[in-house]
C-alpha atoms as a PDB file:
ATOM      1  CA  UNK A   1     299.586 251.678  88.329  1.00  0.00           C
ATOM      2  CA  UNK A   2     296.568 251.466  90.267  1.00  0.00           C
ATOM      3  CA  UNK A   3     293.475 253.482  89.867  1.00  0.00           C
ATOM      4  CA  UNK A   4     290.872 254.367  91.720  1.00  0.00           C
ATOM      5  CA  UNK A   5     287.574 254.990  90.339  1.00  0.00           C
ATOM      6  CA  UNK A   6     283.825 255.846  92.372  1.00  0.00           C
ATOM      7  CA  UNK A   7     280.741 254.734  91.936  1.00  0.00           C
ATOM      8  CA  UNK A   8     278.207 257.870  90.279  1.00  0.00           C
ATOM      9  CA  UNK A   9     275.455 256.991  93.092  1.00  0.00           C
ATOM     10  CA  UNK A  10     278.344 257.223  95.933  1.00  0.00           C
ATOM     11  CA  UNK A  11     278.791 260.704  95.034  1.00  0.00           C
ATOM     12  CA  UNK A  12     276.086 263.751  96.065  1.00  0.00           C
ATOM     13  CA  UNK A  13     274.403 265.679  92.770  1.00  0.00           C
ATOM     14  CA  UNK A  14     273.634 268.874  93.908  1.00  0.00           C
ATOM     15  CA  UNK A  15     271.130 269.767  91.872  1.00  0.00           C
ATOM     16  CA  UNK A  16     269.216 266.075  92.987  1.00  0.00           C
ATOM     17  CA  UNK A  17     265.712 266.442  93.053  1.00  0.00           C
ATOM     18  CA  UNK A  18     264.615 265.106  96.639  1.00  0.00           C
ATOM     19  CA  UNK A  19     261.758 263.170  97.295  1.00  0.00           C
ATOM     20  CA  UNK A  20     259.888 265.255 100.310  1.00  0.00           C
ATOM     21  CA  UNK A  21     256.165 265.738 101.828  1.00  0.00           C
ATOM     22  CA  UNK A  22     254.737 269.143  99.679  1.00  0.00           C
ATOM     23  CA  UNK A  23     251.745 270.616  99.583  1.00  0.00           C
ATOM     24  CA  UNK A  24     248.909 270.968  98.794  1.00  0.00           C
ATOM     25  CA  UNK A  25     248.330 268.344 100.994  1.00  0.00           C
ATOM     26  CA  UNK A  26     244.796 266.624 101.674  1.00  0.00           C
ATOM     27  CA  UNK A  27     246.677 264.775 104.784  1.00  0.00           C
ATOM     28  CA  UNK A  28     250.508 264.327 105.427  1.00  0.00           C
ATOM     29  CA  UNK A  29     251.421 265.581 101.670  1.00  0.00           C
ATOM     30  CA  UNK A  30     252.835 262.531 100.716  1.00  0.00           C
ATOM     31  CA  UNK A  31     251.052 261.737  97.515  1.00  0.00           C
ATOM     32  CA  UNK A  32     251.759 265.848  96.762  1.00  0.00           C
ATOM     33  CA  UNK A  33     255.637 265.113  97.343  1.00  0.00           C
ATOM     34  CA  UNK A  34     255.692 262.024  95.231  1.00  0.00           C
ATOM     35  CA  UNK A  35     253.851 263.813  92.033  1.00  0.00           C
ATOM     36  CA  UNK A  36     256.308 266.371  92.630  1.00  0.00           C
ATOM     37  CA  UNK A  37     259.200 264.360  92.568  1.00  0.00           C
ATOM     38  CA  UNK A  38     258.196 262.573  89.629  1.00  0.00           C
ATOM     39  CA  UNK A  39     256.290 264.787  87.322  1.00  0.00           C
ATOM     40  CA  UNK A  40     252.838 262.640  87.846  1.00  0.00           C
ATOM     41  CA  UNK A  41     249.727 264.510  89.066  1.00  0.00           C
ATOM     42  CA  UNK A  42     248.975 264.560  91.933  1.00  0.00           C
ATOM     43  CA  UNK A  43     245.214 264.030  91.655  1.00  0.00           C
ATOM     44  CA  UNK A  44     246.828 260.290  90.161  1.00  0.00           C
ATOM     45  CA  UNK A  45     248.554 259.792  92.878  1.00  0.00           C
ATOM     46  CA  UNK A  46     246.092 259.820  94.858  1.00  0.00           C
ATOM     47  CA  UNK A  47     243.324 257.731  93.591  1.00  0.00           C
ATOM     48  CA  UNK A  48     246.072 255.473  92.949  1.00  0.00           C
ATOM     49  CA  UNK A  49     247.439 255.226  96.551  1.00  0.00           C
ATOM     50  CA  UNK A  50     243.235 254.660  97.152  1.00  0.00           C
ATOM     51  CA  UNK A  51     243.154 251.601  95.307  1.00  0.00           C
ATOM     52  CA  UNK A  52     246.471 250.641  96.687  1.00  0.00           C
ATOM     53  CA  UNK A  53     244.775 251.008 100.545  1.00  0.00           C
ATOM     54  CA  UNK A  54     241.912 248.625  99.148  1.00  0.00           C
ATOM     55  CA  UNK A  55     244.262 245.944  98.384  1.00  0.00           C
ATOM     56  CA  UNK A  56     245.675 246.264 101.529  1.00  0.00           C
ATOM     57  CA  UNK A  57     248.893 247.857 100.723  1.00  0.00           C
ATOM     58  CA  UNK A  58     248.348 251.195 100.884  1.00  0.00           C
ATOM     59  CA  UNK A  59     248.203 252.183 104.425  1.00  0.00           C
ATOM     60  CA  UNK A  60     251.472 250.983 105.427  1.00  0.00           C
ATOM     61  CA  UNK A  61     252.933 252.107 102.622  1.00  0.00           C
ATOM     62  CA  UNK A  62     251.964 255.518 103.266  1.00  0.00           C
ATOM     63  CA  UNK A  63     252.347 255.754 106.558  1.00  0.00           C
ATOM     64  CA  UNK A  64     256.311 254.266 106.148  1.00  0.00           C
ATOM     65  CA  UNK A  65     256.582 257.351 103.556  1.00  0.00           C
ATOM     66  CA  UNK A  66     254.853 259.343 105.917  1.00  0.00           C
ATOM     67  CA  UNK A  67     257.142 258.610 108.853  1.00  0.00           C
ATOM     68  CA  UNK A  68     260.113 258.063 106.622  1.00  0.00           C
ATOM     69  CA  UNK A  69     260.595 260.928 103.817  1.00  0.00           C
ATOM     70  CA  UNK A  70     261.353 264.600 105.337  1.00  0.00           C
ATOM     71  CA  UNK A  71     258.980 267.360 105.180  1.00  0.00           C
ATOM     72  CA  UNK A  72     259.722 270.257 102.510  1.00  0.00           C
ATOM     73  CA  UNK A  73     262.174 272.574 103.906  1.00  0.00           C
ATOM     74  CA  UNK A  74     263.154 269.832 106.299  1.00  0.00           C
ATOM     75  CA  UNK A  75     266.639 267.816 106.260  1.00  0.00           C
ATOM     76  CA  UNK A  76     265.275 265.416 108.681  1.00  0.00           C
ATOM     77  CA  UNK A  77     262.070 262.715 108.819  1.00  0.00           C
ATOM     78  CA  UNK A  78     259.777 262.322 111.605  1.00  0.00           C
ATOM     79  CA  UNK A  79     261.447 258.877 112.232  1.00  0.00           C
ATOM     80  CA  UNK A  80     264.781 260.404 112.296  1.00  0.00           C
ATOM     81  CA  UNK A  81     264.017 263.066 114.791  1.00  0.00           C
ATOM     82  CA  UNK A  82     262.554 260.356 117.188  1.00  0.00           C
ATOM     83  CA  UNK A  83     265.503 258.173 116.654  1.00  0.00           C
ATOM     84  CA  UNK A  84     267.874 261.147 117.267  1.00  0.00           C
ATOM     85  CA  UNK A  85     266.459 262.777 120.759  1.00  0.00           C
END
């Protein structure tokens, strides 16, 4: 008898929170998404993604999450809707 079983992840939750760009946003609402997401506060988030651009690894970073995670109310990211035309 063989049985199949699924992984948890593999499977949607559909009450998932989703990491997206919120507001209020001071410029692409990505440090207002991510204290949503998690709970921080936003004010946090930000000096901390500050600090993180002084030691060089900020900018990219938020530009990838910029490009990369979906504005709120949007299914899509910038980079997918460029990929997709």
């Amino acid at each position: 008898m063989t049985t199949t079983t699924t992984h948890p992840s593999s499977q949607p939750r559909p009450n998932a929170a989703r990491l997206q760009r919120s507001s209020p946003r001071m410029i692409a609402g990505v440090c207002a998404g991510l204290a949503e997401f998690t709970g921080l506060d936003v004010t946090l988030l930000r000096v901390l993604a500050v600090v993180l651009v002084f030691a060089g690894v900020g900018l990219p970073a938020y530009l990838a999450l910029w490009l990369l995670v979906p504005e709120k109310g949007e299914e899509r990211s910038m980079a997918e809707r460029v990929l997709h035309q």
